[in-house]
Protein backbone atom coordinates (compact mmCIF):
# COMPACT_ATOMS: atom_id res chain seq x y z
CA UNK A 1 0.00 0.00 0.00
CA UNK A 2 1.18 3.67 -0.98
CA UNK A 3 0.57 4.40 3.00
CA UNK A 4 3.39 1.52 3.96
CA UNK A 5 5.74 3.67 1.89
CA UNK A 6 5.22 6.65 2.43
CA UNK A 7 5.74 5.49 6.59
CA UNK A 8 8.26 3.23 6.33
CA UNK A 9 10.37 4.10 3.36
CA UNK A 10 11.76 7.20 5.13
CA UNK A 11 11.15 6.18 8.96
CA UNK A 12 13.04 8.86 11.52
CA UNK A 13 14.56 10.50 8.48
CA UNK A 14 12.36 12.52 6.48
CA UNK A 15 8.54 13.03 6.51
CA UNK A 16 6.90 10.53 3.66
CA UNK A 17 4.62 12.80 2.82
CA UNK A 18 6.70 14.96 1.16
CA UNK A 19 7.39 12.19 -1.38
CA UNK A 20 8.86 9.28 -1.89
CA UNK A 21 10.95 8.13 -4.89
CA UNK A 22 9.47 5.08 -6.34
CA UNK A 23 13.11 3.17 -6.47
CA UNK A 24 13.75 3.67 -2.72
CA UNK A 25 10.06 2.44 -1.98
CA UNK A 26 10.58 -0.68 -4.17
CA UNK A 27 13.81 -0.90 -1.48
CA UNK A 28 11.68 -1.00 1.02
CA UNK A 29 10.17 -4.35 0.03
CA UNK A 30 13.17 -5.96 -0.97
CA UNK A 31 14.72 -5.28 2.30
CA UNK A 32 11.80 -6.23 4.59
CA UNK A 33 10.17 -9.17 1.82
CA UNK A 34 6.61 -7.05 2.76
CA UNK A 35 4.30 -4.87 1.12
CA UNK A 36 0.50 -4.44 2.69
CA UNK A 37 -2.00 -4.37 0.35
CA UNK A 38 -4.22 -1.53 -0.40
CA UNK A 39 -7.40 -2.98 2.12
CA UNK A 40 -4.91 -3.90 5.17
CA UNK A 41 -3.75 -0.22 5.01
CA UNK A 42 -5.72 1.99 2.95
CA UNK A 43 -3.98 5.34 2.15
CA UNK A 44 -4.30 8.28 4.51
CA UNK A 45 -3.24 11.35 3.70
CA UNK A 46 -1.15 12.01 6.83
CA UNK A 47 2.61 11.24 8.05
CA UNK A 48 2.33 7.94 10.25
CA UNK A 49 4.42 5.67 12.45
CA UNK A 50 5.97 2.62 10.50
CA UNK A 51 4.21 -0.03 12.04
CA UNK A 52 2.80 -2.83 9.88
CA UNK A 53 4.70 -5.93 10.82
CA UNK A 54 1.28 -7.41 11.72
CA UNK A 55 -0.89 -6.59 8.71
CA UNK A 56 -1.27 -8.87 6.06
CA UNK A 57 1.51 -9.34 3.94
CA UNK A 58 0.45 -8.65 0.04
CA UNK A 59 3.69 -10.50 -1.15
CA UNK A 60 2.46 -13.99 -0.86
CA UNK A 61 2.35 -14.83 -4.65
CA UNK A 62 5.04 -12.63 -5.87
CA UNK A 63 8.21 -10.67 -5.21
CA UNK A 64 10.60 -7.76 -5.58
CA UNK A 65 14.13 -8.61 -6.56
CA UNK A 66 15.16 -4.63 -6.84
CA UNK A 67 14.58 -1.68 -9.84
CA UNK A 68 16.30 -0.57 -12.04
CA UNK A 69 16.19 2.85 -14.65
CA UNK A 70 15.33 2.57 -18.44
CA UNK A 71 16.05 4.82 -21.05
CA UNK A 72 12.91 6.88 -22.08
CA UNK A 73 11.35 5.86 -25.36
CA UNK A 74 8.03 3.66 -25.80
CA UNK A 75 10.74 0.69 -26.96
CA UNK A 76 12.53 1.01 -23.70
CA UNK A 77 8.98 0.23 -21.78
CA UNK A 78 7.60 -2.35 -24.12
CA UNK A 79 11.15 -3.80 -23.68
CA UNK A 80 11.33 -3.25 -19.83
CA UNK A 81 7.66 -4.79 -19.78
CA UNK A 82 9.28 -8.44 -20.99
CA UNK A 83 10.61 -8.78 -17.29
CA UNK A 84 7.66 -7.21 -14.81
CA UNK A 85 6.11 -4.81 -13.89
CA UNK A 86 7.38 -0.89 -14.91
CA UNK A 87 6.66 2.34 -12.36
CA UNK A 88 6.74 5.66 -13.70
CA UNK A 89 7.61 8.93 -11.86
CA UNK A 90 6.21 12.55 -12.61
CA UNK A 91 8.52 15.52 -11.34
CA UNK A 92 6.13 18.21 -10.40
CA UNK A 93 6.78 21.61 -11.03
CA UNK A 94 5.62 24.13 -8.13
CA UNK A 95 2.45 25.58 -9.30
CA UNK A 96 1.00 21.86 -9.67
CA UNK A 97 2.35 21.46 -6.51
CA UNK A 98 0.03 23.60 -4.94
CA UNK A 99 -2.94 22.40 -6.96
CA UNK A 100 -6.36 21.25 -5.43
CA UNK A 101 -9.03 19.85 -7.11
């Protein structure tokens, strides 16, 4: 869940909700072997402690062995596709920053 990350990713360092770079969050799970799913720790859109060691573990039928970049280009993905799943990151400028819907 996007709430286990932004907690946990960054714990006594930084605040998580100031972002979280998607690499460092897939670090997360790689070091600990856990990721909560989405109903054992819905999103909240608050700064928490990192405490999940006793809700459900979503990484029962699969894994994450690490990240790594790919060049931009749709042949990149479509190549980076072959071997699982792609995340993409946005850098937000500061007037979208501060936009509310």
């Amino acid at each position: 869940s996007e709430l286990v990350y932004l907690d946990c990713t960054f714990e006594g360092i930084a605040d998580g909700c100031a972002g979280v770079w998607y690499h460092e969050a897939c670090d997360y799970s790689v070091k600990t072997g856990r990721l909560a799913t989405q109903s054992a720790a819905p999103y909240k859109a608050r700064d928490g402690a990192c405490s999940y060691d006793s809700v459900h573990n979503g990484l029962i039928a699969a894994s994450i062995s690490g990240s790594k970049a790919i060049s931009k280009g749709e042949s990149s993905v479509i190549q980076a596709l072959d071997s699982g799943a792609v995340s993409v990151a946005y850098e937000v400028s500061k007037a979208f920053y501060r936009y509310r819907s």
